[in-house]
N, C-alpha and C. Protein backbone atom coordinates (compact mmCIF):
# COMPACT_ATOMS: atom_id res chain seq x y z
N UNK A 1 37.96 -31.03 69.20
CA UNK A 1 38.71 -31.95 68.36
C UNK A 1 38.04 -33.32 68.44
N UNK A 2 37.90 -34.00 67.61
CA UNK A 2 37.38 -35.27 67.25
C UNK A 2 37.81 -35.98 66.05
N UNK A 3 37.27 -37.18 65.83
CA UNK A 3 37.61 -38.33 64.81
C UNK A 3 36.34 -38.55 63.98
N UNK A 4 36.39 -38.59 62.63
CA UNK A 4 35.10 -39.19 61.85
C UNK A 4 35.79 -40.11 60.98
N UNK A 5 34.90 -41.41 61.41
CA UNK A 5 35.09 -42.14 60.25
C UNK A 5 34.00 -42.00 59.03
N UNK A 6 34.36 -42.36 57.65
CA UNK A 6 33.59 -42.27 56.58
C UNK A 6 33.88 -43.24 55.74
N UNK A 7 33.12 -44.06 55.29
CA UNK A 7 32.96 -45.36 54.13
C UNK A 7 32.89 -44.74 53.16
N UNK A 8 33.07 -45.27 52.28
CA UNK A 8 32.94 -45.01 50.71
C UNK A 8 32.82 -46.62 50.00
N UNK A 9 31.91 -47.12 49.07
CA UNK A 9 31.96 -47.83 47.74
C UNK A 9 32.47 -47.12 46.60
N UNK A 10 32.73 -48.01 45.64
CA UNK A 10 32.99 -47.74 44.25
C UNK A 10 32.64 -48.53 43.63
N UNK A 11 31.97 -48.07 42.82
CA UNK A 11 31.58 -49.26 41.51
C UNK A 11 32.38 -49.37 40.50
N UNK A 12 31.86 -49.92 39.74
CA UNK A 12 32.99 -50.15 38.69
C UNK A 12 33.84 -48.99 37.62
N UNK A 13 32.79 -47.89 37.87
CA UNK A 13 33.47 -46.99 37.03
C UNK A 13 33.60 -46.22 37.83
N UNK A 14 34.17 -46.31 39.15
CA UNK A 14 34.75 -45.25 40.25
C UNK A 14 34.25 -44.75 40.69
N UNK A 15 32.78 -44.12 40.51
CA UNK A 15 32.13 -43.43 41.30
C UNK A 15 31.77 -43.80 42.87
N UNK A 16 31.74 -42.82 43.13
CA UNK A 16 32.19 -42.88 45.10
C UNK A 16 30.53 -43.22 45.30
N UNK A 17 30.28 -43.67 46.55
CA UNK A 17 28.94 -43.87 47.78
C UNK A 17 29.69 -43.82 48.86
N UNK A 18 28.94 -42.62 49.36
CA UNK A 18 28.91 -42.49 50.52
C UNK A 18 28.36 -44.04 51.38
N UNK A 19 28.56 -44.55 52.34
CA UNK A 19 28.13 -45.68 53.12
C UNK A 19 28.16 -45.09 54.44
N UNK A 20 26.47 -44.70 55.00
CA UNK A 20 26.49 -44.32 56.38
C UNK A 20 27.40 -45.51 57.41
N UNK A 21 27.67 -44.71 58.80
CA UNK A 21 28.01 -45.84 59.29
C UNK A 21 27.26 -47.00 60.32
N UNK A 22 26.05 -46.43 60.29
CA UNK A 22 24.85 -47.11 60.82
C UNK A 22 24.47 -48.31 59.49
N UNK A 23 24.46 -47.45 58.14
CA UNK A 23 23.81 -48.46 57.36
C UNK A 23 25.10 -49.72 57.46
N UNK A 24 26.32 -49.80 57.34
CA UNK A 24 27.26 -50.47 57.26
C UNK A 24 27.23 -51.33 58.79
N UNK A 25 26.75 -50.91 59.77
CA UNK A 25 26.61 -51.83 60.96
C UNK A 25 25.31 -52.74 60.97
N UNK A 26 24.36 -52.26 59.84
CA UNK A 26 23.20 -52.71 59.95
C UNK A 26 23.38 -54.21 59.03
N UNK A 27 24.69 -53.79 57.83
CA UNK A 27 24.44 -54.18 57.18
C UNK A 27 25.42 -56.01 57.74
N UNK A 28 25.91 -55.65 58.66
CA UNK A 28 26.75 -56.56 59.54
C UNK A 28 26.15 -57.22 60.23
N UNK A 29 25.21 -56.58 60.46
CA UNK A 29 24.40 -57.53 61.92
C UNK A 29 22.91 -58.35 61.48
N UNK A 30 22.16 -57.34 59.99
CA UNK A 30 21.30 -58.40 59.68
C UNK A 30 20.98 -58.12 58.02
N UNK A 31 22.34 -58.77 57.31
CA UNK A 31 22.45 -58.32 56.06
C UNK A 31 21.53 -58.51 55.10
N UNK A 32 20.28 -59.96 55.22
CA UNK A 32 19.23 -60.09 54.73
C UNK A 32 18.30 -58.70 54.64
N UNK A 33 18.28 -58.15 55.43
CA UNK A 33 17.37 -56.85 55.65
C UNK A 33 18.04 -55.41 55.29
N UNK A 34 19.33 -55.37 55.24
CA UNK A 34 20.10 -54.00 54.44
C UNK A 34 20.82 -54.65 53.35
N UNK A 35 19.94 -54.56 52.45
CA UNK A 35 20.89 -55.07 50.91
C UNK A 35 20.93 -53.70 50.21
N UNK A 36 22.17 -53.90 48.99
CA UNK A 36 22.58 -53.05 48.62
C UNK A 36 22.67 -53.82 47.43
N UNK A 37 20.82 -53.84 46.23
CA UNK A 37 21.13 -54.67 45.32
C UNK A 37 21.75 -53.81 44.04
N UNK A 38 22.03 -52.69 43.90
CA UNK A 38 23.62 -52.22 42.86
C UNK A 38 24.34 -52.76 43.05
N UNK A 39 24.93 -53.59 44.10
CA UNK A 39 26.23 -54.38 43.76
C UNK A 39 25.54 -55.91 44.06
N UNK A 40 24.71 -56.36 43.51
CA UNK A 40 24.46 -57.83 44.19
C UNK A 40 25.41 -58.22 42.78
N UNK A 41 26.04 -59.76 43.41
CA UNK A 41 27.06 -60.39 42.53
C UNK A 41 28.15 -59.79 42.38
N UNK A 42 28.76 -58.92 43.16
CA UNK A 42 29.94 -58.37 43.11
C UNK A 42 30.85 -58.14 44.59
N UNK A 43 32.35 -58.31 44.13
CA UNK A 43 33.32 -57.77 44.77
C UNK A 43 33.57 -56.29 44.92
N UNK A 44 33.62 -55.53 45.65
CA UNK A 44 33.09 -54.00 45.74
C UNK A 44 34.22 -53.47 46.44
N UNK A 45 34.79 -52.69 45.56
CA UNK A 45 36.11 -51.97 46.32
C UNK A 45 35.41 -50.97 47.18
N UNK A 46 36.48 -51.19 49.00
CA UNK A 46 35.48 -49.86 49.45
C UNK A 46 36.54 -48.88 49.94
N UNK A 47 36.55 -47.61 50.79
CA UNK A 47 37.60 -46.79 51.21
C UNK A 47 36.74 -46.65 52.52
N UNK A 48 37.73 -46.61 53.85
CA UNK A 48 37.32 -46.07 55.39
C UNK A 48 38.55 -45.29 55.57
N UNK A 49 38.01 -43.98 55.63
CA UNK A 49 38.98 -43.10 56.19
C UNK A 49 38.58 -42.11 57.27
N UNK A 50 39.88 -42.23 58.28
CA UNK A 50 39.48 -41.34 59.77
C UNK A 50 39.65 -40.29 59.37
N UNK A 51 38.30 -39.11 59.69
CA UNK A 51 39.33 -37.60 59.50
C UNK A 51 39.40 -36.40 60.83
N UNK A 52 40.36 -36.06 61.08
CA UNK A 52 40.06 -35.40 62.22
C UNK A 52 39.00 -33.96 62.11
N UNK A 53 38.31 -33.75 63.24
CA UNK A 53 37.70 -32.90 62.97
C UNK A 53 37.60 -31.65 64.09
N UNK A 54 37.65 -30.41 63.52
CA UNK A 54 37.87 -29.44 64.33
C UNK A 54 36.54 -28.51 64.41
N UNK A 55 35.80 -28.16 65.69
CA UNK A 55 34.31 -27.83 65.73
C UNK A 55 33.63 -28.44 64.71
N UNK A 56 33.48 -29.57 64.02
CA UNK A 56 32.48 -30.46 63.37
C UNK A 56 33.32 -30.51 62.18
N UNK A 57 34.04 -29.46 61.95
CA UNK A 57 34.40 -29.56 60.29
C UNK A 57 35.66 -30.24 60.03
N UNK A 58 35.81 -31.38 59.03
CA UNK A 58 36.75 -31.76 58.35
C UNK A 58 38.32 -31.10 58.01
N UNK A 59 39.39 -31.45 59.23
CA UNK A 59 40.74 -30.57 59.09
C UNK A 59 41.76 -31.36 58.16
N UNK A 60 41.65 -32.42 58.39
CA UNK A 60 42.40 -33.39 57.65
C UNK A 60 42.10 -34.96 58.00
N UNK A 61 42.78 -35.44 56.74
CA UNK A 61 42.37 -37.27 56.92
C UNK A 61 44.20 -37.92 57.75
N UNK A 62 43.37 -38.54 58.64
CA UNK A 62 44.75 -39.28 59.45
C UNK A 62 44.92 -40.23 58.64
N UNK A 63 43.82 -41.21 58.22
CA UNK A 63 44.33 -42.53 57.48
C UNK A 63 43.10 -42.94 57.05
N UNK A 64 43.59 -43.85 55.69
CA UNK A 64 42.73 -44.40 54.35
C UNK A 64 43.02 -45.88 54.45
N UNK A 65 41.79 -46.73 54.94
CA UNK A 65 42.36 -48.08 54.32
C UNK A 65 41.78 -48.24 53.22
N UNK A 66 41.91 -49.62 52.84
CA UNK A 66 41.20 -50.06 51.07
C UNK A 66 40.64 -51.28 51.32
N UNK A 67 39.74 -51.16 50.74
CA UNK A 67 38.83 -53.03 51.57
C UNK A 67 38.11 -53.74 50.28
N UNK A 68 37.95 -54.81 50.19
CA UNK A 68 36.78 -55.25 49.00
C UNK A 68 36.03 -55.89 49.73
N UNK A 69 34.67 -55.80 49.37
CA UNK A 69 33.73 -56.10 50.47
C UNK A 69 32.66 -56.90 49.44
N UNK A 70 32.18 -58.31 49.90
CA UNK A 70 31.59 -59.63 49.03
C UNK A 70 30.21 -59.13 49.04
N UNK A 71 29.66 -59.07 47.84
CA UNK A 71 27.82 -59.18 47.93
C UNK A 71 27.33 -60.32 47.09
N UNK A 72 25.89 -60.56 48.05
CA UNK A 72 25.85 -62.23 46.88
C UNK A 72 24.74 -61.50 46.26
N UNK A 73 24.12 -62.82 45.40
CA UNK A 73 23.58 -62.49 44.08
C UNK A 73 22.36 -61.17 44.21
N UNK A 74 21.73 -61.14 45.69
CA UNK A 74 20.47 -60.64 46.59
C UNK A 74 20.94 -58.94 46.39
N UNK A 75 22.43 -58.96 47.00
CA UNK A 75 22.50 -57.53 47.31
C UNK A 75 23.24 -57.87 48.59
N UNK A 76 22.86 -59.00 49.05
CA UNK A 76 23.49 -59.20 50.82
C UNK A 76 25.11 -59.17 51.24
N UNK A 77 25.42 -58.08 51.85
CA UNK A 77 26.87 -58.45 51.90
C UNK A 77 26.92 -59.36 53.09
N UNK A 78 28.39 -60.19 52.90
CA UNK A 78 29.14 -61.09 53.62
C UNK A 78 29.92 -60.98 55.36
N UNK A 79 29.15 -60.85 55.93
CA UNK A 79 29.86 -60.37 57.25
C UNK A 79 31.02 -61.30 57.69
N UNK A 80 30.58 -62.32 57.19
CA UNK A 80 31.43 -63.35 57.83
C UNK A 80 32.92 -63.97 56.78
N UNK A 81 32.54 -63.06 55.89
CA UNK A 81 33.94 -63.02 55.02
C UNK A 81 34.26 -62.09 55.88
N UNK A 82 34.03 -60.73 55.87
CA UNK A 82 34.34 -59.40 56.28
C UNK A 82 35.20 -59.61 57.64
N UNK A 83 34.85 -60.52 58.17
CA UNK A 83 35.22 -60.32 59.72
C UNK A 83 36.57 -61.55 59.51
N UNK A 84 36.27 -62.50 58.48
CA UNK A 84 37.54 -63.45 58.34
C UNK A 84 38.86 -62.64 58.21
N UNK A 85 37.97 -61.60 56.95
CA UNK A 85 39.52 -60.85 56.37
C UNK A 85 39.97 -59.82 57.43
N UNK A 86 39.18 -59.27 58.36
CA UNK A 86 39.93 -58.55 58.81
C UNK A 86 40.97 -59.02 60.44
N UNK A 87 40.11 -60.01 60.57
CA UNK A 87 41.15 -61.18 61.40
C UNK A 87 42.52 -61.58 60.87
N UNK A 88 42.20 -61.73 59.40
CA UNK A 88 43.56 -62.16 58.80
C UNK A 88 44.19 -60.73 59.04
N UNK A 89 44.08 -59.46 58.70
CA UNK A 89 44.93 -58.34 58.65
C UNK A 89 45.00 -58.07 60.03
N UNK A 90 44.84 -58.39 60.95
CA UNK A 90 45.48 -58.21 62.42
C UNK A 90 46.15 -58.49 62.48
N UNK A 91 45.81 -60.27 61.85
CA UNK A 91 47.20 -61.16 62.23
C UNK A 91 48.09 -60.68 61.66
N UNK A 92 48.12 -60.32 60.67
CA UNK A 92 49.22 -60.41 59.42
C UNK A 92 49.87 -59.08 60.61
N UNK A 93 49.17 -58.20 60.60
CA UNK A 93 49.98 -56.86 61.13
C UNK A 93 50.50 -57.33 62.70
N UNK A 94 50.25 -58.09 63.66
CA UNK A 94 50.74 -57.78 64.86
C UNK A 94 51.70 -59.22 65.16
N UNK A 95 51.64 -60.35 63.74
CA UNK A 95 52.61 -61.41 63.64
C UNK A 95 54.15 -60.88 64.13
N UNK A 96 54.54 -59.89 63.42
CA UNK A 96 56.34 -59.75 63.65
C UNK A 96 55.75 -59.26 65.00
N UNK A 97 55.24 -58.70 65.64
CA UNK A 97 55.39 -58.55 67.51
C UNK A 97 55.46 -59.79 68.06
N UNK A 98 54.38 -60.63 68.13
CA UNK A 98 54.46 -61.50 69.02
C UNK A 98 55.24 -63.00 68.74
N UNK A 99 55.76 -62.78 67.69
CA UNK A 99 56.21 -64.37 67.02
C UNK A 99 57.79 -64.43 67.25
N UNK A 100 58.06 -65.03 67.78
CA UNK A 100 59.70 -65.39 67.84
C UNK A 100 60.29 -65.99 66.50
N UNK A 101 61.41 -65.70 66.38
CA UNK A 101 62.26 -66.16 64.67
C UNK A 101 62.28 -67.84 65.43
N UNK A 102 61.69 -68.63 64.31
CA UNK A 102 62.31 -70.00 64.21
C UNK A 102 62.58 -70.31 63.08
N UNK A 103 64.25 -70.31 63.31
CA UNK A 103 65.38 -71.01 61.82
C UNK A 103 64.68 -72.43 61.42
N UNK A 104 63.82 -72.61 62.41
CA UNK A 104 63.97 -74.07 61.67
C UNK A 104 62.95 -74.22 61.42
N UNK A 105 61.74 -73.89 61.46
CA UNK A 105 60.29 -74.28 60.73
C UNK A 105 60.15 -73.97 59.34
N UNK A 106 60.01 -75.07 58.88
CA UNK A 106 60.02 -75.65 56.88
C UNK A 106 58.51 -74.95 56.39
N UNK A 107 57.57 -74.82 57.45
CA UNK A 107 56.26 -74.73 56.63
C UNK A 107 55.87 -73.34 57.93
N UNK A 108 54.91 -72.51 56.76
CA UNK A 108 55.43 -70.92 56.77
C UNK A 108 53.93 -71.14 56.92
N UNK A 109 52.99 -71.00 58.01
CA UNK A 109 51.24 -70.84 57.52
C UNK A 109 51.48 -69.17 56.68
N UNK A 110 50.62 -69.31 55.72
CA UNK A 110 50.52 -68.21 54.80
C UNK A 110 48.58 -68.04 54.43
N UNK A 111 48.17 -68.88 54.84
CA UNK A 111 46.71 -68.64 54.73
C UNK A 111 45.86 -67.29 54.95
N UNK A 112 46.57 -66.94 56.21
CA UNK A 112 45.99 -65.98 56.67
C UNK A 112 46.49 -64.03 55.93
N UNK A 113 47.60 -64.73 55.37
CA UNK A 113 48.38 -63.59 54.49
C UNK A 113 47.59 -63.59 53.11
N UNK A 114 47.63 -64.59 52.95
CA UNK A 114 46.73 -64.93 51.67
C UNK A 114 45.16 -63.70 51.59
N UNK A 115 44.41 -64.56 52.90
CA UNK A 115 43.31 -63.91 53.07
C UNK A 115 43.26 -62.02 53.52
N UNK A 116 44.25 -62.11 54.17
CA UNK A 116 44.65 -60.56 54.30
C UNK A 116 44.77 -59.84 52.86
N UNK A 117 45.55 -60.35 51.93
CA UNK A 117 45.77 -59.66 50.64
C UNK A 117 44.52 -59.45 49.62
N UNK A 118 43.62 -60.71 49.59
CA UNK A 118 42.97 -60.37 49.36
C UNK A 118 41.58 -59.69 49.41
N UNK A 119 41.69 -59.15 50.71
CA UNK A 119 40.59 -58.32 50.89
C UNK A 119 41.26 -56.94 51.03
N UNK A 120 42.18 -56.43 50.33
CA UNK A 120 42.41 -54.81 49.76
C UNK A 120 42.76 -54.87 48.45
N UNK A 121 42.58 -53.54 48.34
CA UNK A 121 43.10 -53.36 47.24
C UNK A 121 44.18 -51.66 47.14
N UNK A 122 44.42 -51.26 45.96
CA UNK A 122 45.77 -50.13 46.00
C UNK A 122 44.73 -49.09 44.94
N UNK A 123 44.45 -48.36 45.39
CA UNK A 123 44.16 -47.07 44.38
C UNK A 123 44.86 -46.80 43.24
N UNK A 124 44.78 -45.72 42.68
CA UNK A 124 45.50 -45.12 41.66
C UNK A 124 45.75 -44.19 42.45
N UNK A 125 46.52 -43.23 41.97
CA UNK A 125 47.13 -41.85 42.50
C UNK A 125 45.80 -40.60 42.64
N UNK A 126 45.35 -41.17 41.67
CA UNK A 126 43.83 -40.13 40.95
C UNK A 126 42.95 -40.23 41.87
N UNK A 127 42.87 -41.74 41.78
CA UNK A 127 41.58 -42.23 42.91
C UNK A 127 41.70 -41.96 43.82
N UNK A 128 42.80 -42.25 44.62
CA UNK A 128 43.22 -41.91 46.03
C UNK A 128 43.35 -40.45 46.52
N UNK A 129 43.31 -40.02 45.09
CA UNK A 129 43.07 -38.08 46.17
C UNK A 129 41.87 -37.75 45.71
N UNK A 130 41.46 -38.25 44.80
CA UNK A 130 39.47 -37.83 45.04
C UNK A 130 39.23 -38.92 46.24
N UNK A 131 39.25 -39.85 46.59
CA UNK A 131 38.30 -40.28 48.02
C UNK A 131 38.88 -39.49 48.88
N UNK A 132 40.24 -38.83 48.64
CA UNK A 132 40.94 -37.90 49.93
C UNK A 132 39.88 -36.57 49.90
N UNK A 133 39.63 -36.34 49.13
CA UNK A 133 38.85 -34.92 48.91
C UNK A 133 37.46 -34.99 49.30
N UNK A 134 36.69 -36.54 49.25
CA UNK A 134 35.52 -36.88 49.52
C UNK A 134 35.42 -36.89 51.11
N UNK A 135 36.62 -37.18 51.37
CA UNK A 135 36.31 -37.80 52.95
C UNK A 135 36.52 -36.46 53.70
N UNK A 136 37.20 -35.31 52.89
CA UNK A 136 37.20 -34.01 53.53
C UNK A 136 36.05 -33.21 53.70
N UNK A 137 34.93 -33.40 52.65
CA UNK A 137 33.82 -33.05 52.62
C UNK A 137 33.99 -32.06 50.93
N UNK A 138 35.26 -31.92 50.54
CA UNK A 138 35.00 -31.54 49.16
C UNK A 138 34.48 -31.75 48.06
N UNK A 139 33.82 -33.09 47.75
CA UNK A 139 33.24 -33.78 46.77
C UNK A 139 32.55 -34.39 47.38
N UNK A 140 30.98 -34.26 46.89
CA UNK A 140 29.47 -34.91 47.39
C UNK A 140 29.41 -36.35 46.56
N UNK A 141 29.30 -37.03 47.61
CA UNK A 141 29.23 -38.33 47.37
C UNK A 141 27.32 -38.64 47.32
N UNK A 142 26.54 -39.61 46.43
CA UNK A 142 25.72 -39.95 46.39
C UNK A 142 25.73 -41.26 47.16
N UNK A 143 24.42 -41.29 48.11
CA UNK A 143 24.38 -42.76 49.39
C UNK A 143 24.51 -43.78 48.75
N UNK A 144 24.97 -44.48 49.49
CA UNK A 144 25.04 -46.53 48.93
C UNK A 144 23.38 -46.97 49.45
């Protein structure tokens, strides 16, 4: 028994990429040198989903997030957006644990909610069970 994660892009007309997860760490640590110029100048919806796996093979997906991920004009994606937004979605998610109710504070920081929202996005019903089917290994995805 084991865990696989799997990336996916989409371009604009939905078609899936596969995104190794080496190329996606590479592309974090020295993005000048892993560009991905099909999306240079674009906001790039992506999908990471865990799937469990039983002797190597794909049994089912535990969970799908939804991400948009920044490329500049080069091809270079944004690590340092990437890592803002997903700071903001920690916060946003582990705020009601650690925050005590105060009745009385007038000003609400929302920045970080802000930045959380906008780095996902919501599928369609359609979309969301073809990347479900991709990440199972049922539909061949072409590389990013």
């Amino acid at each position: 028994m084991g865990i696989s994660c799997r990336k996916f892009l989409l371009d604009r007309n939905d078609q899936l990429f596969l995104l190794a997860n080496t190329k996606f760490v590479r592309m974090l640590e020295e993005p000048a040198r892993h560009r991905l110029p099909s999306f240079s100048g674009q906001r790039v919806r992506a999908a990471e989903a865990f799937v469990e796996l039983l002797g190597r093979e794909p049994i089912r997906v535990i969970r799908i997030t939804f991400d948009i991920l920044g490329f500049d004009d080069e091809g270079c994606f944004d690590p340092s957006r990437y890592c803002e937004q997903q700071r903001a979605r920690a916060e946003v998610a582990i705020e009601p644990v650690i925050s005590s109710p105060d009745r009385k504070a007038k000003v609400v920081p929302a920045a970080g909610k802000f930045i959380a929202r906008g780095s996902q996005w919501i599928p369609t019903i359609e979309l969301a069970q073809t990347i479900h089917e991709a990440a199972l290994g049922r539909i061949k995805c072409p590389r990013a």
